[in-house]
Protein backbone atom coordinates (compact mmCIF):
# COMPACT_ATOMS: atom_id res chain seq x y z
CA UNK A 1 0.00 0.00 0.00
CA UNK A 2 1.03 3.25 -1.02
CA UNK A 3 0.85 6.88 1.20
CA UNK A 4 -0.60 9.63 -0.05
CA UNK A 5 2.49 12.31 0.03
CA UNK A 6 0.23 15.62 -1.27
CA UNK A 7 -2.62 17.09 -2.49
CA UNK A 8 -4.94 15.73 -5.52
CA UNK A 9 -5.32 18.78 -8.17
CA UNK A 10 -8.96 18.91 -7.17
CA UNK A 11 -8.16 19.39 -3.23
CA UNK A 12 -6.04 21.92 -4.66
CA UNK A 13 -8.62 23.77 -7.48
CA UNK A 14 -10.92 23.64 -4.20
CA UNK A 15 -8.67 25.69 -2.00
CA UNK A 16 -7.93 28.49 -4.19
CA UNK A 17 -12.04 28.89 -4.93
CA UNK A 18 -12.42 29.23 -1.57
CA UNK A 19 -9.85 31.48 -0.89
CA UNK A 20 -10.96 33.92 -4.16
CA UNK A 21 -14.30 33.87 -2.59
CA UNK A 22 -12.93 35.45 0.22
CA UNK A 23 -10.42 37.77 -1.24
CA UNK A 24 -13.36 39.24 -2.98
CA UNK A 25 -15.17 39.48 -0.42
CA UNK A 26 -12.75 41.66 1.48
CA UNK A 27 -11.89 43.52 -1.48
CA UNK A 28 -15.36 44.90 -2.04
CA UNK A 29 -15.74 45.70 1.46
CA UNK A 30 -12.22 47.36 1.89
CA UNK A 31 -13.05 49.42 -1.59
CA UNK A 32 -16.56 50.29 -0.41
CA UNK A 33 -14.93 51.69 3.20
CA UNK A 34 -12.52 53.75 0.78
CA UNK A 35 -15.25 55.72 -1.05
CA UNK A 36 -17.33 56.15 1.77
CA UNK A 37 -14.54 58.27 3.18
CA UNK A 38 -13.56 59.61 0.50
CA UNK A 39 -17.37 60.78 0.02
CA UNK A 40 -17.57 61.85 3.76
CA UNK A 41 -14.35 63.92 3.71
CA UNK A 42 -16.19 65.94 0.41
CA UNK A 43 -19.09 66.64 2.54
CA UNK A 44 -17.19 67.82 5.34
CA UNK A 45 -15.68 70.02 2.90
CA UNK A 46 -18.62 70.93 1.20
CA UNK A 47 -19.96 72.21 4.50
CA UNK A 48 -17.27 74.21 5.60
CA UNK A 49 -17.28 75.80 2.26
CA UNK A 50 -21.24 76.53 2.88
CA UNK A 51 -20.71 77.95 6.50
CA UNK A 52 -17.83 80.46 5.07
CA UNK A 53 -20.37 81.36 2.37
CA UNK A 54 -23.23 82.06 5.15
CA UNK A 55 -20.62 84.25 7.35
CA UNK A 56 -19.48 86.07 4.37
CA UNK A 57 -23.61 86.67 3.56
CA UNK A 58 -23.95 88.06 6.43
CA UNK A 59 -21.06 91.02 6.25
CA UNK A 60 -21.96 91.81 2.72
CA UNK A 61 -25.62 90.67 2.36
CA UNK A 62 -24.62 88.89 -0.40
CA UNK A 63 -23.36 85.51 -1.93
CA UNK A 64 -19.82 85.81 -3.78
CA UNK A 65 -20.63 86.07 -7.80
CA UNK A 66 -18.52 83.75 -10.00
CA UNK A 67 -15.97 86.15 -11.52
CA UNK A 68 -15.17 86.97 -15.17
CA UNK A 69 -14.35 83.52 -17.57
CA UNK A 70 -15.22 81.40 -14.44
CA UNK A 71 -11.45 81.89 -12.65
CA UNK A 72 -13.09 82.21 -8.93
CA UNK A 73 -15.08 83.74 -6.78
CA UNK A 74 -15.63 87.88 -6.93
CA UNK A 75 -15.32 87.05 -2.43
CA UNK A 76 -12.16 89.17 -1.70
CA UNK A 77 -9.98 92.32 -1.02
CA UNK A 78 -10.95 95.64 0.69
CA UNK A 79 -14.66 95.90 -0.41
CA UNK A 80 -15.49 91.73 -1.09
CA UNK A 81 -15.60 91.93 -4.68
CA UNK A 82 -12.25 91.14 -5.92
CA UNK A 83 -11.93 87.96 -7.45
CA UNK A 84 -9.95 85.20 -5.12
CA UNK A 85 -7.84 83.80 -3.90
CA UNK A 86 -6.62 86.38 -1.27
CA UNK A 87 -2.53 85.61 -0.82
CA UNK A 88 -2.99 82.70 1.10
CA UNK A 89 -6.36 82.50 1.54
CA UNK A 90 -9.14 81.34 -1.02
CA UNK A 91 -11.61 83.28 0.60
CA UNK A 92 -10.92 86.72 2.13
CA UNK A 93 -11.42 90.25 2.64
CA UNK A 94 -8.62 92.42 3.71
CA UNK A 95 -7.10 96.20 3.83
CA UNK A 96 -7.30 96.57 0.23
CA UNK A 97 -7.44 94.50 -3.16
CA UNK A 98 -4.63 92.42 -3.00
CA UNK A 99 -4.89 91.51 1.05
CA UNK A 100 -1.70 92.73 2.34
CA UNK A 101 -3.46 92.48 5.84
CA UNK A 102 -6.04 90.23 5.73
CA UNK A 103 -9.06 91.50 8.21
CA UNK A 104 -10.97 88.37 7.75
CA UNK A 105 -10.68 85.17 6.38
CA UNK A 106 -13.84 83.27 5.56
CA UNK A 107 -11.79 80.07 3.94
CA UNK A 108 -7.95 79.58 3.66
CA UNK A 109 -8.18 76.76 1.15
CA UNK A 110 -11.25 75.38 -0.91
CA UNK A 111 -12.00 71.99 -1.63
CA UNK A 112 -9.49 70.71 -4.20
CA UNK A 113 -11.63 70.30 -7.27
CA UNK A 114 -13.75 72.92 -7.47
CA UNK A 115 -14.95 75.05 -10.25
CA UNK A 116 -16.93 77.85 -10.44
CA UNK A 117 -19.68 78.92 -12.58
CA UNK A 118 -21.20 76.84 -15.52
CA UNK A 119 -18.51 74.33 -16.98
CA UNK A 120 -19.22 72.41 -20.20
CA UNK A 121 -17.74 69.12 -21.19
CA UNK A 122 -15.56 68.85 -23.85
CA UNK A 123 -14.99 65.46 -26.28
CA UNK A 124 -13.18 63.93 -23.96
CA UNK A 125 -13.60 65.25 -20.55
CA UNK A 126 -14.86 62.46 -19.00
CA UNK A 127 -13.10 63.48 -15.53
CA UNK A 128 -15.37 66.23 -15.62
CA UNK A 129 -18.18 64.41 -13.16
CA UNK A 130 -15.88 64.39 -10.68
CA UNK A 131 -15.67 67.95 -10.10
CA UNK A 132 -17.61 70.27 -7.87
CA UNK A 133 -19.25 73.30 -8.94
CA UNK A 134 -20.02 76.66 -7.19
CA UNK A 135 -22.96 78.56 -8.84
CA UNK A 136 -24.96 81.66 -7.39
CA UNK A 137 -28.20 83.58 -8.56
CA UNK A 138 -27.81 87.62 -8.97
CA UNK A 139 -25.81 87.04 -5.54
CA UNK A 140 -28.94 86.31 -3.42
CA UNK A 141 -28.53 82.50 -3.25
CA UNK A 142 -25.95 79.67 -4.36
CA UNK A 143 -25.72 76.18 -5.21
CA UNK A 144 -23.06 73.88 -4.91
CA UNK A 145 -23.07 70.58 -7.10
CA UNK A 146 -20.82 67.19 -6.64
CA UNK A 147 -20.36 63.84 -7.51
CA UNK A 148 -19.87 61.36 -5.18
CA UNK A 149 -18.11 58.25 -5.46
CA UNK A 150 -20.69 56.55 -4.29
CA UNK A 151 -23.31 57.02 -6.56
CA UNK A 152 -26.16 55.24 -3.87
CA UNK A 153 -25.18 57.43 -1.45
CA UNK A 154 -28.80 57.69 1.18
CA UNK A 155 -27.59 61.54 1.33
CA UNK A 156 -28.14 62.53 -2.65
CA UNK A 157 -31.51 62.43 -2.55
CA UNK A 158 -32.19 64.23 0.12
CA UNK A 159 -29.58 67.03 -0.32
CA UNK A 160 -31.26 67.18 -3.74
CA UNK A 161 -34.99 67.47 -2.62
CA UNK A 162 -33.71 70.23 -0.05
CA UNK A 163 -32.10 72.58 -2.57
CA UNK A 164 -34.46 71.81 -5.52
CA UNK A 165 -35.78 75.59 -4.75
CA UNK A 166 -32.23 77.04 -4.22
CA UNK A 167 -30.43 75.70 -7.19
CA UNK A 168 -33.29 76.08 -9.38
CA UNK A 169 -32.47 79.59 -10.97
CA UNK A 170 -29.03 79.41 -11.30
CA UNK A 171 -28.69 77.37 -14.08
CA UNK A 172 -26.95 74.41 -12.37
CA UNK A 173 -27.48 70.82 -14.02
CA UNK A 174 -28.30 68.72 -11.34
CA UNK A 175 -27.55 65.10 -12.37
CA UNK A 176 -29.10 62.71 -10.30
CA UNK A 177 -25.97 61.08 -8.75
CA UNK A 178 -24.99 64.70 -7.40
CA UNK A 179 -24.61 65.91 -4.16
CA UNK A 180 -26.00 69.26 -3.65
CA UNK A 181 -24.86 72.13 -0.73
CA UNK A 182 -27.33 75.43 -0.63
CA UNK A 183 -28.36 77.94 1.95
């Protein structure tokens, strides 16, 4: 009688199906946890951006416009109407147009991919989904527009449904795998 010294190619086969199962498994979950963080960290962001817009409203009595060929916000220097970034900051107001002394600072950096004011795809631009957008409304209102990574995110829906009225005039496409930020 002989002794077995190994496996058979089917023990084998068997082992490795199990352990891909499991690998992607893990994966998924591990890849899911990435873009829910991802996504949360662009909220957070999104929010901050929103509160600086609300304090700035309330000095000026008015949202920052989108300045000329969409290069920034019209948010900064002496009288809040130059466009930014301020120095340093991305969003503030200081002694005169070009913040040497900066009085107040609403933002010192905006999140990383925005854009502001209406931007068009181009043949090829297929990155463009990923970006945020900053809109406003004769000044009186704004509405802020992202894609998430997840795209069944619970929160699109509802950010959607609560700035239906606020986004409405100002000419923002609001896809329905967006995020939206408003007043």
């Amino acid at each position: 009688m002989k002794t077995r010294n190994g496996f058979t190619l089917i023990e084998l086969l068997v082992v490795i199906a199990v352990m891909a199962v499991f690998i992607g498994l893990i994966l998924s979950n591990v890849l899911g946890a990435r873009e829910q963080a991802l996504d949360a960290r662009k909220k957070e962001e999104l929010g901050q951006l929103k509160n600086a817009l609300r304090t700035y409203y309330n000095d000026y009595q008015r949202y920052p416009a989108v300045c000329a060929g969409n290069q920034g916000i019209a948010g900064c220097g002496s009288a809040g109407t130059s466009c930014c970034p301020c120095g340093v900051y991305d969003l503030a107001v200081g002694s005169d147009d070009t913040c040497s002394t900066v009085t107040t600072t609403y933002m010192k950096k905006f999140p990383t991919d925005i854009i502001f004011g209406l931007h068009t795809a181009e043949e090829g631009d297929e990155e463009d989904t990923q970006y945020t957008h900053y809109y406003t409304d004769n000044n009186d209102k704004f509405c802020i527009v992202a894609t998430l990574e997840n795209a069944s995110d619970p929160d699109l829906l509802a950010s959607q449904t609560r700035c239906a009225n606020s986004c409405a005039g100002t000419g923002a496409p609001i896809p329905s795998t967006s995020y939206v930020v408003c007043p």
